[in-house]
Protein backbone atom coordinates (compact mmCIF):
# COMPACT_ATOMS: atom_id res chain seq x y z
CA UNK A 1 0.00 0.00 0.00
CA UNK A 2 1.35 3.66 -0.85
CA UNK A 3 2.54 5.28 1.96
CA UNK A 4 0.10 8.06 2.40
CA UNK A 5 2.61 11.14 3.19
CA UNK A 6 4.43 10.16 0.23
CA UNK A 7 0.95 10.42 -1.93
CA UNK A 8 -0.11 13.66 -0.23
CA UNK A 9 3.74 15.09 -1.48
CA UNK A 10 3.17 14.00 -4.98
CA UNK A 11 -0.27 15.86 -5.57
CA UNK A 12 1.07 18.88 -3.49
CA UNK A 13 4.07 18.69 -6.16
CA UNK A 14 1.66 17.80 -8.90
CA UNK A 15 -0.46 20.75 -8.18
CA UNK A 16 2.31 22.93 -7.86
CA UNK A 17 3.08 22.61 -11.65
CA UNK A 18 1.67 25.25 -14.11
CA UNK A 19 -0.59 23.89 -16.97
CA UNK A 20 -0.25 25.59 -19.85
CA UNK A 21 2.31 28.50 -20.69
CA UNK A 22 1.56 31.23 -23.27
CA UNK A 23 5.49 32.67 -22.18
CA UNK A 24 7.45 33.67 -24.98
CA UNK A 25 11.54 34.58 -25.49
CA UNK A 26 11.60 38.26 -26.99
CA UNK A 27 13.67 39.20 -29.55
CA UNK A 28 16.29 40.99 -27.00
CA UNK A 29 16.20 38.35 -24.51
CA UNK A 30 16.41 35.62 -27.33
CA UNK A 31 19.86 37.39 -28.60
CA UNK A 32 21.50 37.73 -25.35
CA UNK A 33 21.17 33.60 -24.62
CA UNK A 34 22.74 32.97 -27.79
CA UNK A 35 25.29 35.67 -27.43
CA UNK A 36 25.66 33.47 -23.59
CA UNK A 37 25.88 30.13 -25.59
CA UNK A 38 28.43 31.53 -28.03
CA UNK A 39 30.71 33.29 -25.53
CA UNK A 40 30.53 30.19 -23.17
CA UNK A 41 31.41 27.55 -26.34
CA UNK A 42 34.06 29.50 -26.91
CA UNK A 43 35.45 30.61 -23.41
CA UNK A 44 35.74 26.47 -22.67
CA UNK A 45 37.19 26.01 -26.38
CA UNK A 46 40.00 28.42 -25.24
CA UNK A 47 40.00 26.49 -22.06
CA UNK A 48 40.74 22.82 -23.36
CA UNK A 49 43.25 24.30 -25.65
CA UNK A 50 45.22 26.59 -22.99
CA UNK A 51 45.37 23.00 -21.06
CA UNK A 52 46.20 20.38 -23.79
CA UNK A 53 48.97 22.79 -24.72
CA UNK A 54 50.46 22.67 -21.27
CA UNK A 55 49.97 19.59 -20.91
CA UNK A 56 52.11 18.99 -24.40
CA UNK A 57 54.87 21.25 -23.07
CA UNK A 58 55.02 19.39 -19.82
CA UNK A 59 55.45 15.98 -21.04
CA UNK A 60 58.09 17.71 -23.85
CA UNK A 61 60.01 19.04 -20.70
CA UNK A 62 60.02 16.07 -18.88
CA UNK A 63 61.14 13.82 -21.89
CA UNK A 64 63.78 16.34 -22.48
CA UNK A 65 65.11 15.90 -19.07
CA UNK A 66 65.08 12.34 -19.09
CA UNK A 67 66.82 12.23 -22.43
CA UNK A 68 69.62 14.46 -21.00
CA UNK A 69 70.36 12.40 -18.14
C-alpha cells in the first residue's frame, strides 16, 4: 500500500506545476542567450586548448630531461 505522506507530497508537487504556458523569449532576450551560448562555447574552447597545450609542453620538458640524463 502507498505510503500516504508520500501520496499527499506528490499531488502537493503535482499541483504545484503550471498547466499551460503562453510565455514567450523576446527578440532581446532571445539574442542575449545565444550571445551566452556563443561566448561560453568559446570561453571552454579556449580552455581545453590553454590545457592540452600545457599539458604537451610538460610531457616535452620532462622527456627532455630524461633524455639528457
Amino acid at each position: 500500500m502507498v505510503n500516504h505522506r508520500v501520496l499527499s507530497y506528490l499531488l502537493l508537487a503535482l499541483s504545484l506545476l503550471p498547466g499551460n504556458s503562453c510565455a514567450y523569449i523576446d527578440p532581446g532576450t532571445g539574442s542575449m542567450l545565444f550571445q551566452l551560448v556563443i561566448a561560453a562555447s568559446v570561453g571552454v574552447m579556449f580552455l581545453i586548448k590553454s590545457k592540452v597545450k600545457n599539458l604537451i609542453s610538460g610531457i616535452q620538458k620532462a622527456l627532455s630531461k630524461s633524455d639528457d640524463g
